[in-house]
N, C-alpha and C. Protein backbone atom coordinates (compact mmCIF):
# COMPACT_ATOMS: atom_id res chain seq x y z
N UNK A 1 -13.55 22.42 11.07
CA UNK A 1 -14.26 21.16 11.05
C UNK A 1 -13.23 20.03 10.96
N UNK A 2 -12.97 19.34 11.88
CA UNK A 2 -12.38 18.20 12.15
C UNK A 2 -12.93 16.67 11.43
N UNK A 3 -12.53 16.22 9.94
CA UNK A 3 -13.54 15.44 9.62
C UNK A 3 -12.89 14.37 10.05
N UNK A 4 -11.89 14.26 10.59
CA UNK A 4 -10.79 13.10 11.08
C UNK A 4 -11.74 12.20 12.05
N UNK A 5 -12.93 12.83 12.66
CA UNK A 5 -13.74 12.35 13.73
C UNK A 5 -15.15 12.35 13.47
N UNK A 6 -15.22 12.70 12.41
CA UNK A 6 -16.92 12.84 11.51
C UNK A 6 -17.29 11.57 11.41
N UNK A 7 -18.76 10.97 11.35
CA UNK A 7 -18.90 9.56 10.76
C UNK A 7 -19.44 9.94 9.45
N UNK A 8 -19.25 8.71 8.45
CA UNK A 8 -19.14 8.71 7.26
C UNK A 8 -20.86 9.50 6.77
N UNK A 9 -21.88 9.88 7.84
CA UNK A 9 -22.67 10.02 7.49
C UNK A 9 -23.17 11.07 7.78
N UNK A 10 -21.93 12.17 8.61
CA UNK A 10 -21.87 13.26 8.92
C UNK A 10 -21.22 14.13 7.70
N UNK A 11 -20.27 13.32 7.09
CA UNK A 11 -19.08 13.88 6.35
C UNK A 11 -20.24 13.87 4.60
N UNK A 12 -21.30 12.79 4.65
CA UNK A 12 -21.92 13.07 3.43
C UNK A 12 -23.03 14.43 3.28
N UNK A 13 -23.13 14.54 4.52
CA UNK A 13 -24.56 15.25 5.10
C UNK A 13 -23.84 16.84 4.69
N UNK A 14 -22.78 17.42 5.42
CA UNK A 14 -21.76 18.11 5.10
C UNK A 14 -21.04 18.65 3.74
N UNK A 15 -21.48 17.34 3.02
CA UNK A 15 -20.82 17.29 1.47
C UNK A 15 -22.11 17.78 0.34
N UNK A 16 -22.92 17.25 0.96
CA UNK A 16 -24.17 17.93 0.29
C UNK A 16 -24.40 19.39 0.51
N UNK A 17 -25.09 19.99 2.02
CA UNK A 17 -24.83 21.23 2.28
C UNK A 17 -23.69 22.15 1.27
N UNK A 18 -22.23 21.60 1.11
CA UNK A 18 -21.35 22.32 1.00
C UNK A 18 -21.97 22.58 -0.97
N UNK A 19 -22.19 21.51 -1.74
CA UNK A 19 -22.43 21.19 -3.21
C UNK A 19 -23.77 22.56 -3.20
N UNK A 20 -24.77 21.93 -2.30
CA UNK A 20 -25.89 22.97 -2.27
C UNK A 20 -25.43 25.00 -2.34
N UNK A 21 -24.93 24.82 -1.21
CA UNK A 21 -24.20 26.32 -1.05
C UNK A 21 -23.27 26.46 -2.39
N UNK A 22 -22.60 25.91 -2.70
CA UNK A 22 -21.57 27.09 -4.00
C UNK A 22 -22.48 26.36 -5.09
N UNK A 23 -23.15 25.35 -5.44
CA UNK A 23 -23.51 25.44 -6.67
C UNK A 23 -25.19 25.24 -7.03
N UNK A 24 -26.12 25.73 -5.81
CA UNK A 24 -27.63 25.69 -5.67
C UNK A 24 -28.17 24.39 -5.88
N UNK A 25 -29.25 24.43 -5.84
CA UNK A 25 -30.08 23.17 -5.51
C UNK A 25 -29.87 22.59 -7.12
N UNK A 26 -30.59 23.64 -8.27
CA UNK A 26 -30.56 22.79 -9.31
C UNK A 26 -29.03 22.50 -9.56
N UNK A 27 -27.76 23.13 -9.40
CA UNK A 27 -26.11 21.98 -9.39
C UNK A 27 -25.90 20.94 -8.94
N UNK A 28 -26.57 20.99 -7.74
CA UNK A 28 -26.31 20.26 -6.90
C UNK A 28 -26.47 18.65 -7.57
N UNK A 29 -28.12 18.85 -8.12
CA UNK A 29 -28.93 17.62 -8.54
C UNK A 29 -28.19 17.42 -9.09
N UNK A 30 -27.77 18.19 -10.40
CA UNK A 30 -26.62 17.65 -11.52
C UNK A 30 -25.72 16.67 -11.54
N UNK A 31 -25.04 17.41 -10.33
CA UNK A 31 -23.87 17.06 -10.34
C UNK A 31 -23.71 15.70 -9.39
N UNK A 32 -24.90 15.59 -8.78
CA UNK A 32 -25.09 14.03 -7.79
C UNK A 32 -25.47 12.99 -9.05
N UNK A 33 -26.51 13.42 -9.85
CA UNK A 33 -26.85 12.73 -10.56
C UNK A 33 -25.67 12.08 -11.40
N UNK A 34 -24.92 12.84 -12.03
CA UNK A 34 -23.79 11.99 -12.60
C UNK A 34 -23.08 10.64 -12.39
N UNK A 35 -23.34 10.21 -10.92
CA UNK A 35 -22.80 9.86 -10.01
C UNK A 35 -23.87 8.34 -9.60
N UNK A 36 -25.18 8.12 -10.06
CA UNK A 36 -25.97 7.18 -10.14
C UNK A 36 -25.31 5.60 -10.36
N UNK A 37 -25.04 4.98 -10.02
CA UNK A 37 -24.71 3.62 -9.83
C UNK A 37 -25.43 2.67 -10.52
N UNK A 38 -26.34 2.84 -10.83
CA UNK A 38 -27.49 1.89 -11.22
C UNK A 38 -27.77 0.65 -10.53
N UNK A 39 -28.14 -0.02 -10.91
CA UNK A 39 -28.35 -2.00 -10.26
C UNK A 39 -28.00 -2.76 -11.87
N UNK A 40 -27.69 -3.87 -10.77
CA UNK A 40 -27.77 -4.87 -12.11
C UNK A 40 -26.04 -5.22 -12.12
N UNK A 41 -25.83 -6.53 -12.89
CA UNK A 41 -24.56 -6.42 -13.23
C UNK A 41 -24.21 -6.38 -14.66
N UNK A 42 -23.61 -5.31 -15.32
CA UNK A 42 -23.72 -5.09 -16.78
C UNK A 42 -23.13 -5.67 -17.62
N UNK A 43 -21.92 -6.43 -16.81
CA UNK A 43 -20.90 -7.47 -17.83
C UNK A 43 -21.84 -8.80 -17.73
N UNK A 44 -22.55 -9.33 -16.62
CA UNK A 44 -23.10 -10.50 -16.98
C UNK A 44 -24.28 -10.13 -17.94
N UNK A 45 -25.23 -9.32 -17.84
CA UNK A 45 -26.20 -9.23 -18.63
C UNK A 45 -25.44 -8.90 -20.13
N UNK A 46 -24.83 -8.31 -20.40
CA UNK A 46 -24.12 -8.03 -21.74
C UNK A 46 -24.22 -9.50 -22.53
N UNK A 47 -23.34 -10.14 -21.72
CA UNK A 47 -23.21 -11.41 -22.35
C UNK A 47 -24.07 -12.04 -22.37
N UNK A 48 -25.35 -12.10 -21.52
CA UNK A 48 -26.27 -13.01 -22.30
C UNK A 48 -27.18 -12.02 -23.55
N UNK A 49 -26.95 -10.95 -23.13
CA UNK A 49 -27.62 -10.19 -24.61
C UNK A 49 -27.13 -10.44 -25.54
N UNK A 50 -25.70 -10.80 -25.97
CA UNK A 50 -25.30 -10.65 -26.66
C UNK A 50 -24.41 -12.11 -27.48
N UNK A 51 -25.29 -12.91 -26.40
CA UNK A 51 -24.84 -14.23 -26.53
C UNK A 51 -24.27 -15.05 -27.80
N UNK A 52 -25.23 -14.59 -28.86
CA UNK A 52 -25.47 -15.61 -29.85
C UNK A 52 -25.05 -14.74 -31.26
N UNK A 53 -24.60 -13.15 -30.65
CA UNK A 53 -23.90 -12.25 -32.01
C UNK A 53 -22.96 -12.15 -32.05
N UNK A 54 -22.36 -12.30 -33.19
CA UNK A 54 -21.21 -12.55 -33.87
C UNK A 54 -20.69 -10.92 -34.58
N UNK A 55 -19.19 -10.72 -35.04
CA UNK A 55 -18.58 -9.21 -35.13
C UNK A 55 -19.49 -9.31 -36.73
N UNK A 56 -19.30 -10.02 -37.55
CA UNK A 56 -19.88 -10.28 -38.87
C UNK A 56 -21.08 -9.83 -39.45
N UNK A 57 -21.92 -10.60 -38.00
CA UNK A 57 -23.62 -10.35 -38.09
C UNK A 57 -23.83 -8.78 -37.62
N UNK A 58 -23.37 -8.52 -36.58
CA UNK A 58 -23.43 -6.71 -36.40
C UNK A 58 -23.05 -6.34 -37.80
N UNK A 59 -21.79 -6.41 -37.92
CA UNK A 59 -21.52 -5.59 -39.34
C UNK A 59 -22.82 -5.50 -40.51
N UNK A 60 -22.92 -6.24 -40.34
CA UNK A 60 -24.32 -6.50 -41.37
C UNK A 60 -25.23 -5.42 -41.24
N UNK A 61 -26.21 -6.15 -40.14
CA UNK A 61 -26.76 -5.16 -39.49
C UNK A 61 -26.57 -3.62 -39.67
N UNK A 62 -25.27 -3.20 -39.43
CA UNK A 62 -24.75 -1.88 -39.63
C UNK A 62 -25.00 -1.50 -40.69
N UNK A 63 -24.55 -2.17 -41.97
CA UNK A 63 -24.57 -1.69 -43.47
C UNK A 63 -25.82 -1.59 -43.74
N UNK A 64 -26.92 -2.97 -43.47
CA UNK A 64 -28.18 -2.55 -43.88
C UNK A 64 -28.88 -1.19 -43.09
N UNK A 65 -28.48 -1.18 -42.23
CA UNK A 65 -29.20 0.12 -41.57
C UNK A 65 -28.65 1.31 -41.83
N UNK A 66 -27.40 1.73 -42.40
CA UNK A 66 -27.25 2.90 -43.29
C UNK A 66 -27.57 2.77 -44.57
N UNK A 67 -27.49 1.52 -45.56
CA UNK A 67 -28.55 2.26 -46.72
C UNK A 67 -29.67 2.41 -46.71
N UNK A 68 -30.50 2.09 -45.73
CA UNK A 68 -31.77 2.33 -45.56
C UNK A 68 -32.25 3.39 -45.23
N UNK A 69 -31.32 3.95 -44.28
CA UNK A 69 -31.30 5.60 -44.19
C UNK A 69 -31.29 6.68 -45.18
């Protein structure tokens, strides 16, 4: 198999088959799944989540929620 001349959508098609064959359908999922990208952009949303907390106020937070435990 010459992938030097494959299009990129031959060479995925190929890559699946190959995942399927040595590691079955349920590996396969697995191991694509890992691989999920999500949406969204996580550094901008971070920061507005996290806009208005301070290292102090977490800490807090932290302590009260282990003696409460």
């Amino acid at each position: 198999m010459n992938t030097g001349i494959m299009t990129s959508e031959e060479i995925r098609k190929e890559g699946i088959k190959a995942l399927e064959r040595h590691l079955g359908p349920d590996g396969m999922i697995r191991f694509l799944q890992q691989f999920d990208r999500g949406s969204g952009d996580y550094t901008k949303d971070r920061h507005a989540w996290l806009k208005e907390t301070r290292v102090k106020t977490l800490a807090k937070k932290i302590v009260r929620q282990r003696q409460s435990d």
